[in-house]
PDB file of N, CA and C in Angstrom:
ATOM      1  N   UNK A   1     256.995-101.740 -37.786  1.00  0.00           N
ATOM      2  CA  UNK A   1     255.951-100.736 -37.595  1.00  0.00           C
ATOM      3  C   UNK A   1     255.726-100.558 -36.095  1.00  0.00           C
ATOM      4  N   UNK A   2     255.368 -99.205 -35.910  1.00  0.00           N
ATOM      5  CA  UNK A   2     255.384 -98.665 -34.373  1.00  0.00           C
ATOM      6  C   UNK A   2     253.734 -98.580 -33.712  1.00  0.00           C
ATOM      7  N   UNK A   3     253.172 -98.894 -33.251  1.00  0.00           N
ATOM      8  CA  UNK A   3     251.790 -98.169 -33.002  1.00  0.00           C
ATOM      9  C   UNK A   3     252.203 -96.696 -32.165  1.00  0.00           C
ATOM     10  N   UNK A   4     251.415 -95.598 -32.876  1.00  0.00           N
ATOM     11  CA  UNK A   4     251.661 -94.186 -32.412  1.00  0.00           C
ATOM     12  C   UNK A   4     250.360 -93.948 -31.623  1.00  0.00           C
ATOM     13  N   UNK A   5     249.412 -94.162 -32.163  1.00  0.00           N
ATOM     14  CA  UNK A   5     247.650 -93.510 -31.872  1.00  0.00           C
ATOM     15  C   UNK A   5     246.917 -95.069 -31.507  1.00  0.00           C
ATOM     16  N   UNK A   6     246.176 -94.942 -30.496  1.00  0.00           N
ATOM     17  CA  UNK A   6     245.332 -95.653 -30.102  1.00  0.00           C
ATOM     18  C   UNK A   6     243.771 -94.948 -30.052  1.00  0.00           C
ATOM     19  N   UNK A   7     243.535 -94.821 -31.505  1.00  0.00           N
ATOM     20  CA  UNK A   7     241.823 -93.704 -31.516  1.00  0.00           C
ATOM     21  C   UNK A   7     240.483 -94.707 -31.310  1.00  0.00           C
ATOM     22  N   UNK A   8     239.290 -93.839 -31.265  1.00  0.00           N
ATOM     23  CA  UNK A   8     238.473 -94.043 -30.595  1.00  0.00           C
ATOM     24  C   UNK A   8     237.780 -94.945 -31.643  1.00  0.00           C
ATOM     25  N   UNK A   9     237.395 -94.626 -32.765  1.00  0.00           N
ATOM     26  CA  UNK A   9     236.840 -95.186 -33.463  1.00  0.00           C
ATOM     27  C   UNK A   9     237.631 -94.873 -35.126  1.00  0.00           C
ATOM     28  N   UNK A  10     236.782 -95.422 -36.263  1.00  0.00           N
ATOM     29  CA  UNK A  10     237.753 -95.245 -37.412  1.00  0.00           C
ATOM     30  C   UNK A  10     237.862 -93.806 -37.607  1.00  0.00           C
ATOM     31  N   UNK A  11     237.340 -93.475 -38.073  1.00  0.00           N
ATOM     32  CA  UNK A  11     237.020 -92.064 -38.152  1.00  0.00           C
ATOM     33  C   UNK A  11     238.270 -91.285 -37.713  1.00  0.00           C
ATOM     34  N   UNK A  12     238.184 -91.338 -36.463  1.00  0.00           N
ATOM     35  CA  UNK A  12     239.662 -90.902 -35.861  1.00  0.00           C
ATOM     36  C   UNK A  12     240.744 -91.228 -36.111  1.00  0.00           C
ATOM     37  N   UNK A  13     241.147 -92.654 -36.557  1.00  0.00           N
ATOM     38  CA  UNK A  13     241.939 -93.162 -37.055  1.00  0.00           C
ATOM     39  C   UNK A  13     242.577 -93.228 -38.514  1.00  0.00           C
ATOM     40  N   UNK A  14     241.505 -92.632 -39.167  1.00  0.00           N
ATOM     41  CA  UNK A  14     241.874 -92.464 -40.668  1.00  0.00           C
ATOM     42  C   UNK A  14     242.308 -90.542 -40.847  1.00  0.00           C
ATOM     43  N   UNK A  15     241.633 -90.191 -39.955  1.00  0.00           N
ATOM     44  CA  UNK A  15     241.936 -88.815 -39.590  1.00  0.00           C
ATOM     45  C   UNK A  15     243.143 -88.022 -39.687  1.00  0.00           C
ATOM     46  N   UNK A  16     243.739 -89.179 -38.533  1.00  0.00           N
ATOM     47  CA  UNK A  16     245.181 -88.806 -38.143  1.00  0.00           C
ATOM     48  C   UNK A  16     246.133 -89.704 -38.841  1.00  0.00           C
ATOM     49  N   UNK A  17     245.619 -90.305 -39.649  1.00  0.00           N
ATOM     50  CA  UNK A  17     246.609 -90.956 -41.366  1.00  0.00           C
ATOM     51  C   UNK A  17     246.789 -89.906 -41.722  1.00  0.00           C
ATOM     52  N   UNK A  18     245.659 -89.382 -42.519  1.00  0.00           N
ATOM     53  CA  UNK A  18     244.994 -88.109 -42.911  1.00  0.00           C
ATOM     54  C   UNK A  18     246.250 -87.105 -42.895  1.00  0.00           C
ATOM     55  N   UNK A  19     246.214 -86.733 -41.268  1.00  0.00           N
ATOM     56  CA  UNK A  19     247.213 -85.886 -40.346  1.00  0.00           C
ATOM     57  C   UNK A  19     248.801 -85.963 -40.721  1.00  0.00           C
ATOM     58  N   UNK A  20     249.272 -87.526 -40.454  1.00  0.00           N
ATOM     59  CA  UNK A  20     250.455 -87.876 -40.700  1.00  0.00           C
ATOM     60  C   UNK A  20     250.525 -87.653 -41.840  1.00  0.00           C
ATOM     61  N   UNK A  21     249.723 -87.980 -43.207  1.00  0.00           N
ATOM     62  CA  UNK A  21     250.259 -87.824 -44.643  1.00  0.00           C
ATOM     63  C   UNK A  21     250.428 -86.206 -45.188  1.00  0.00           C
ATOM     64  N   UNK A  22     249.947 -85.615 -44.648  1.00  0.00           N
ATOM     65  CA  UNK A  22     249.962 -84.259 -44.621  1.00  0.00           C
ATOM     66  C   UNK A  22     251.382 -83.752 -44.498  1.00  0.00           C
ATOM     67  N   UNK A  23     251.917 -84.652 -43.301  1.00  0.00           N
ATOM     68  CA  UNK A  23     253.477 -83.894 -42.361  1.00  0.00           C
ATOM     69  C   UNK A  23     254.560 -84.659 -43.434  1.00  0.00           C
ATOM     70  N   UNK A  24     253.996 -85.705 -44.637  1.00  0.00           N
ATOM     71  CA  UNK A  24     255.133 -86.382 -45.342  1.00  0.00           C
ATOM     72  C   UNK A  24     255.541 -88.080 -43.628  1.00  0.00           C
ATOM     73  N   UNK A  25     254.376 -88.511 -42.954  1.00  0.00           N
ATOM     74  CA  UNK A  25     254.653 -89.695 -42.357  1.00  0.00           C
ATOM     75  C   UNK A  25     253.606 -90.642 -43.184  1.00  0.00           C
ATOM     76  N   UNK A  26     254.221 -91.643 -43.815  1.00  0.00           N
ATOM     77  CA  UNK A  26     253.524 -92.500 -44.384  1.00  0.00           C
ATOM     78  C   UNK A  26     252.505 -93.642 -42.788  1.00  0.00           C
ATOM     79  N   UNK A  27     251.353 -93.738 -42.525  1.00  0.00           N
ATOM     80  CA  UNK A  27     250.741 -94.416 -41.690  1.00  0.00           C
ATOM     81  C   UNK A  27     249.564 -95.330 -42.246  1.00  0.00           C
ATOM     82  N   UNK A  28     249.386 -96.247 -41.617  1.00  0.00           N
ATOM     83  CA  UNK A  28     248.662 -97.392 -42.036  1.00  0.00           C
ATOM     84  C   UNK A  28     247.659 -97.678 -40.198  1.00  0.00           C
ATOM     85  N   UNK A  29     246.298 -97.963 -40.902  1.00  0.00           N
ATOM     86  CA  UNK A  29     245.245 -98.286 -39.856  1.00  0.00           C
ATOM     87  C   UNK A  29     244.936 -99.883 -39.326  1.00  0.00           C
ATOM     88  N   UNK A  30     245.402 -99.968 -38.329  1.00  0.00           N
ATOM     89  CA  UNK A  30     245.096-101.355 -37.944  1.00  0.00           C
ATOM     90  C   UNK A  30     244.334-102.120 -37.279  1.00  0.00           C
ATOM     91  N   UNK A  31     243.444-102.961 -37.576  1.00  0.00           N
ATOM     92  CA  UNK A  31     242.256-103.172 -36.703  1.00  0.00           C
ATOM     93  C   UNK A  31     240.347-102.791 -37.745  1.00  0.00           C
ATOM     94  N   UNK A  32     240.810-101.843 -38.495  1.00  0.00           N
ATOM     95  CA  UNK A  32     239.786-100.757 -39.253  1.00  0.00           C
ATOM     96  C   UNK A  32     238.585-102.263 -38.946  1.00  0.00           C
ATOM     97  N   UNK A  33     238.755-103.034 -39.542  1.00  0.00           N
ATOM     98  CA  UNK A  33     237.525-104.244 -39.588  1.00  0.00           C
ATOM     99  C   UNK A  33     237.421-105.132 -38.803  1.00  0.00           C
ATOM    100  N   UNK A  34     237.458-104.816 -37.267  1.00  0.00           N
ATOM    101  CA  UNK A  34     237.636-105.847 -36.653  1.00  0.00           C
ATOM    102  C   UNK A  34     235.982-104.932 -35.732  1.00  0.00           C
ATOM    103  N   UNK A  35     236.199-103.901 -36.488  1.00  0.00           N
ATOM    104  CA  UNK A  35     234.620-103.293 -35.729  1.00  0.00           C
ATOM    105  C   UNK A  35     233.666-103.640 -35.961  1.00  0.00           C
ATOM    106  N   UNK A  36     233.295-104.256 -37.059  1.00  0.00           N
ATOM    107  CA  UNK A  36     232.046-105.232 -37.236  1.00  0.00           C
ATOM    108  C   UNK A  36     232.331-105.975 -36.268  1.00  0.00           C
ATOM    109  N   UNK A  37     232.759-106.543 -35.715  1.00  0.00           N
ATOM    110  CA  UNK A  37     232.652-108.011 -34.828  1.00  0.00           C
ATOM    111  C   UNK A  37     232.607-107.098 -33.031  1.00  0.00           C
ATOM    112  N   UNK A  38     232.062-106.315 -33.413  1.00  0.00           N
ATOM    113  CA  UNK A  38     231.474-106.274 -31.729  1.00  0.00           C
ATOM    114  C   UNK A  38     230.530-106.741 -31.138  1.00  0.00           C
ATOM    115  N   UNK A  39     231.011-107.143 -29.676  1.00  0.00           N
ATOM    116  CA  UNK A  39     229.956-108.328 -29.195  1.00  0.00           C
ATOM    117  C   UNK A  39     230.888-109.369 -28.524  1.00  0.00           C
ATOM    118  N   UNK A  40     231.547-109.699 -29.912  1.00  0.00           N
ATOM    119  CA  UNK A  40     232.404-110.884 -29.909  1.00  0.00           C
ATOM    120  C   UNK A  40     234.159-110.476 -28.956  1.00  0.00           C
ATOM    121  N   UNK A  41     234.786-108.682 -29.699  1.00  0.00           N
ATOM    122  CA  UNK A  41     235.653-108.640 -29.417  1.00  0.00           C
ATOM    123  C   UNK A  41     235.508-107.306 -28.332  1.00  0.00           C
ATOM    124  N   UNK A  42     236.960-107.159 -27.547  1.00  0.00           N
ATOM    125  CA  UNK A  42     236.527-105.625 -26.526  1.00  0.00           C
ATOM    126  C   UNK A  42     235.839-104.844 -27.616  1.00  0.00           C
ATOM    127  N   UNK A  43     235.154-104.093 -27.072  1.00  0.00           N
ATOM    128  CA  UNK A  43     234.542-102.750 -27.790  1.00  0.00           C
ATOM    129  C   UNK A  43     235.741-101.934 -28.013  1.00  0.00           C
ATOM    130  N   UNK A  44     236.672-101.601 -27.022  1.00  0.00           N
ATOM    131  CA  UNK A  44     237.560-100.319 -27.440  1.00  0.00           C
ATOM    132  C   UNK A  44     239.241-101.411 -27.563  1.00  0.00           C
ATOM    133  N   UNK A  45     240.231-100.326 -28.060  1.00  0.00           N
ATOM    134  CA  UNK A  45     241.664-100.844 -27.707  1.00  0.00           C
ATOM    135  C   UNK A  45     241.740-101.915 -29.129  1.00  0.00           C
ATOM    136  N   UNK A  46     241.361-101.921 -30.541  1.00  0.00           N
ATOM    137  CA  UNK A  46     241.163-102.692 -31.516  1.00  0.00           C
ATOM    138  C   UNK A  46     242.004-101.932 -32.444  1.00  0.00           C
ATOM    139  N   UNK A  47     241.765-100.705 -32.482  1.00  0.00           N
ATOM    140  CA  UNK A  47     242.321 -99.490 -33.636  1.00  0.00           C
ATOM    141  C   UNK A  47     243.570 -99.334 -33.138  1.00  0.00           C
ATOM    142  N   UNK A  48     244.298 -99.091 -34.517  1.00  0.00           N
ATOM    143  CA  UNK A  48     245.303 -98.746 -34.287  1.00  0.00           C
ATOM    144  C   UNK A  48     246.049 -97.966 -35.509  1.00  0.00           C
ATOM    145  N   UNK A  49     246.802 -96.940 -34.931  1.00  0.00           N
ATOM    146  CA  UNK A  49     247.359 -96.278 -36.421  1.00  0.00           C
ATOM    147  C   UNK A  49     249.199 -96.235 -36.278  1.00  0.00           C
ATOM    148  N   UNK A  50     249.187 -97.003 -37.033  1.00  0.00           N
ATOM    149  CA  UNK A  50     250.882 -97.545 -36.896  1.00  0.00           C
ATOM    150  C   UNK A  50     251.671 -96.900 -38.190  1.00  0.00           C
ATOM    151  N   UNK A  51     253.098 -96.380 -38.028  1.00  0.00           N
ATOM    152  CA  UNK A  51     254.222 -96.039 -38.656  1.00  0.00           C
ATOM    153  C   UNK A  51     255.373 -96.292 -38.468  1.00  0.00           C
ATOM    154  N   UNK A  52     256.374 -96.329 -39.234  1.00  0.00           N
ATOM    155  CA  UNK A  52     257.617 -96.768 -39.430  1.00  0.00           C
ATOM    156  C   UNK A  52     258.368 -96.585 -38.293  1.00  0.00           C
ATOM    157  N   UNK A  53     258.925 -97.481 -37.874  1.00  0.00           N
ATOM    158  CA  UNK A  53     259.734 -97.438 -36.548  1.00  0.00           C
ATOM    159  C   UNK A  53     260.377 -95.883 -36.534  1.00  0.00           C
ATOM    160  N   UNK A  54     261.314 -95.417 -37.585  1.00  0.00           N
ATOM    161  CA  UNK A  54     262.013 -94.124 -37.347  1.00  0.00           C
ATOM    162  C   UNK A  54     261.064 -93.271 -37.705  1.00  0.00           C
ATOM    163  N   UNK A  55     259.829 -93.128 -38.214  1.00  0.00           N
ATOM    164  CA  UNK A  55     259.158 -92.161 -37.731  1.00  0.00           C
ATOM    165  C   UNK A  55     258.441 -91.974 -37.156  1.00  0.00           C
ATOM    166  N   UNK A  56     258.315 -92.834 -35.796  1.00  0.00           N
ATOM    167  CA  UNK A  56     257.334 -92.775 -35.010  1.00  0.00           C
ATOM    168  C   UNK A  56     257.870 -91.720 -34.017  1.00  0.00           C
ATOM    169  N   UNK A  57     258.723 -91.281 -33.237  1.00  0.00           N
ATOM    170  CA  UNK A  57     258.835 -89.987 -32.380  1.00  0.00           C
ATOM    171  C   UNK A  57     257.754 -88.683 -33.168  1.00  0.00           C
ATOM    172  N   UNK A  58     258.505 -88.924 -34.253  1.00  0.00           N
ATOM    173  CA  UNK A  58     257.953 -87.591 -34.675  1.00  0.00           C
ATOM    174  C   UNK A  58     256.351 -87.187 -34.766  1.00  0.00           C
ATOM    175  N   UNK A  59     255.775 -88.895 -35.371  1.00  0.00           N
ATOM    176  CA  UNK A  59     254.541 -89.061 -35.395  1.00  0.00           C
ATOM    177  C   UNK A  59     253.559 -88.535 -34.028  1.00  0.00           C
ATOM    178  N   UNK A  60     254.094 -89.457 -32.997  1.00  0.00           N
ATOM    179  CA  UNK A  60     253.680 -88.852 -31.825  1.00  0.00           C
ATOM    180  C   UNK A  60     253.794 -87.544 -31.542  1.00  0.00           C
ATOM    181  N   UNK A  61     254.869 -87.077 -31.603  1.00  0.00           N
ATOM    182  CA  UNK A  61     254.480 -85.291 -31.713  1.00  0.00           C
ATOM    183  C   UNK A  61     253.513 -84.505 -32.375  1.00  0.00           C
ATOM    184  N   UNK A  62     253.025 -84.903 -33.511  1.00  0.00           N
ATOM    185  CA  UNK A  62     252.675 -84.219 -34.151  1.00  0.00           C
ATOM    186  C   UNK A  62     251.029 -84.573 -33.626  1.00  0.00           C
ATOM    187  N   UNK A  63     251.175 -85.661 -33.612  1.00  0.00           N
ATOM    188  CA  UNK A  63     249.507 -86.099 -33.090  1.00  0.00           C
ATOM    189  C   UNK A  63     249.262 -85.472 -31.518  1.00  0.00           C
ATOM    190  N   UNK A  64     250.157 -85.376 -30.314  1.00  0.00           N
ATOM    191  CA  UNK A  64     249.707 -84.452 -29.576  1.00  0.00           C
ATOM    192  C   UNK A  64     250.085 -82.792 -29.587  1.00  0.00           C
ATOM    193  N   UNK A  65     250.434 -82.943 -30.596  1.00  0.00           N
ATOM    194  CA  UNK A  65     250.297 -81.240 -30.727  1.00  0.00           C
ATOM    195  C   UNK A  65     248.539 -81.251 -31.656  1.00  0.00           C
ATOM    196  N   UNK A  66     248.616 -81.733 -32.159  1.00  0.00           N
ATOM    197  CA  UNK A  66     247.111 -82.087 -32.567  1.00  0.00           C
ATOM    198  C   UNK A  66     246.078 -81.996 -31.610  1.00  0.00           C
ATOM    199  N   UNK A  67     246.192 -82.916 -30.894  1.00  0.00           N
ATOM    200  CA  UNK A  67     245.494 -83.197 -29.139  1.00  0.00           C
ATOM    201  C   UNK A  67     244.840 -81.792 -28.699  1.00  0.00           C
ATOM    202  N   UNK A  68     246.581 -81.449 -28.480  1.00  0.00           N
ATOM    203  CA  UNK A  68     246.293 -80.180 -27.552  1.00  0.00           C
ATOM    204  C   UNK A  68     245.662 -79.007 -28.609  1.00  0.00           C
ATOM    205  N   UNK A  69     244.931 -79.163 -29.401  1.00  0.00           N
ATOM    206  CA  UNK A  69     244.663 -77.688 -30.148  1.00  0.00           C
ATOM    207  C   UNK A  69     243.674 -77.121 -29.950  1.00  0.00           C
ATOM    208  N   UNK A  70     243.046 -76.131 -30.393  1.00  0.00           N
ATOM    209  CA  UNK A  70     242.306 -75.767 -29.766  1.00  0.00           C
ATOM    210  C   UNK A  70     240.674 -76.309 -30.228  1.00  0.00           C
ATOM    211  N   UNK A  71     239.931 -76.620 -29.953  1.00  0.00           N
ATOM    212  CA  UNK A  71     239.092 -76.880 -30.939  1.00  0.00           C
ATOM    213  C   UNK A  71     238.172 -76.384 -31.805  1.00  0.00           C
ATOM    214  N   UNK A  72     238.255 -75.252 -31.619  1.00  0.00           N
ATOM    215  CA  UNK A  72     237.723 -74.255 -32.596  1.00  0.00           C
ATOM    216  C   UNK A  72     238.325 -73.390 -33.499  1.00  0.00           C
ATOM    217  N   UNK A  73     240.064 -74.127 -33.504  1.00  0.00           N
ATOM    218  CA  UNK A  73     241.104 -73.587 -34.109  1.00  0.00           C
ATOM    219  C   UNK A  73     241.019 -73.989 -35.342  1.00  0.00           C
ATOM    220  N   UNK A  74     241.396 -73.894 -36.428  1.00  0.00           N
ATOM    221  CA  UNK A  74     240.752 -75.112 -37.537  1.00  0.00           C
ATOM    222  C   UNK A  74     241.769 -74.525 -38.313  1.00  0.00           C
ATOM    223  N   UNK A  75     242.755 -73.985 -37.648  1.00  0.00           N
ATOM    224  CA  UNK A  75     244.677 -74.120 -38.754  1.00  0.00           C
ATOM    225  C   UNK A  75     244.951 -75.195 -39.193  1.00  0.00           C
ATOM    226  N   UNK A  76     244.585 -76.255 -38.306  1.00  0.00           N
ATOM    227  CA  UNK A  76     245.456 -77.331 -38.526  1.00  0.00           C
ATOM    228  C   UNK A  76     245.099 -78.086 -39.963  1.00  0.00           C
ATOM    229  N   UNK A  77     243.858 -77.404 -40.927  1.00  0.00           N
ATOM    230  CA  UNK A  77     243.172 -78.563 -41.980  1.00  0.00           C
ATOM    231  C   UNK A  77     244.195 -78.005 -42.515  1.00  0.00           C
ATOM    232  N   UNK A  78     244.999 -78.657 -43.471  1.00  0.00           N
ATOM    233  CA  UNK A  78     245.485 -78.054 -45.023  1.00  0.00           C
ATOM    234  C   UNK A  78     244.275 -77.021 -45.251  1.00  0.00           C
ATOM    235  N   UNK A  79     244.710 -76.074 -46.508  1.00  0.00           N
ATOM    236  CA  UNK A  79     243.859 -75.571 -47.026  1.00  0.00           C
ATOM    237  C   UNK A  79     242.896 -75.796 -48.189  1.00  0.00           C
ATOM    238  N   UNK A  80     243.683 -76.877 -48.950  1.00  0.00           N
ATOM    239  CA  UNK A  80     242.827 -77.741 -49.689  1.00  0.00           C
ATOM    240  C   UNK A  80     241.640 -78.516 -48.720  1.00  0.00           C
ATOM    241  N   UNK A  81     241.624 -78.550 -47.802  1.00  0.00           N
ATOM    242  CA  UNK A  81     240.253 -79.502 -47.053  1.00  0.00           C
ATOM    243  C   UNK A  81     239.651 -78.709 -46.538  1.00  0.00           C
ATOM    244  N   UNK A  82     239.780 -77.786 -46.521  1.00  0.00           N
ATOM    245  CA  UNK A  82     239.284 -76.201 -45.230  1.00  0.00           C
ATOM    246  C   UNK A  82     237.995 -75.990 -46.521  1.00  0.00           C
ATOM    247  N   UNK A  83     236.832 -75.796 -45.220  1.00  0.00           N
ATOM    248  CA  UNK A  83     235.163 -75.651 -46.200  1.00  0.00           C
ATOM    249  C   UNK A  83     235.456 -74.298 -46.671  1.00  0.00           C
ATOM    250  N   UNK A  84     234.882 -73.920 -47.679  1.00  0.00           N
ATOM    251  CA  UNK A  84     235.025 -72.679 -48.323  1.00  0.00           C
ATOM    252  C   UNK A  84     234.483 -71.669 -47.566  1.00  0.00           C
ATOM    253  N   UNK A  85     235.019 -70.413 -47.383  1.00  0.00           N
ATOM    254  CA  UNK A  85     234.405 -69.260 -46.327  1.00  0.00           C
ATOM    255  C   UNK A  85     232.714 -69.132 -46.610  1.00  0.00           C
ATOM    256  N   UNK A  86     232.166 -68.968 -45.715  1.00  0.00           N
ATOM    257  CA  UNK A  86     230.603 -68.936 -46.249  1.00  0.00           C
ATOM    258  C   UNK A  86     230.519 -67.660 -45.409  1.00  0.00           C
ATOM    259  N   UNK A  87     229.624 -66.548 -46.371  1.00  0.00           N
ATOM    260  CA  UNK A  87     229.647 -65.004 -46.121  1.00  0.00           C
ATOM    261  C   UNK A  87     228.228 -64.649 -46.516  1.00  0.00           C
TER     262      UNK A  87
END
């Protein structure tokens, strides 16, 4: 397993699972419970969202094409997750 994403908190990190399972990259979150124990461990640099060695190039692509989007662009949800038009 590769680490691709180093996110901020879970949220972000389950996100861009989320993201990858979408594109057909199977990804797994690492760290997810090590956030209760703050205090004890760094606050940041714990998370991690890791995939298969051969699909990690791709992974990384796809997550900064993600990055760079726009943020008020909102193509990127599937359309199954996209909130229903409100009119």
């Amino acid at each position: 397993m590769t680490t691709v994403f180093h996110p901020l908190n879970s949220v972000e990190a389950h996100l861009v699972k989320i993201l990858l399972a979408g594109e057909g990259i199977e990804a797994e979150v690492s760290g997810d419970y090590l956030q209760g124990a703050m205090g004890e461990l760094p606050a940041f640099g714990t998370l991690e969202v890791r995939v298969a060695d051969e699909d990690a190039p791709r992974a990384r692509e796809i997550i900064e094409q993600w990055q760079q989007r726009d943020e008020n662009d909102d193509a990127w949800i599937p359309p199954e997750l996209s909130p229903p038009d409100s009119q």
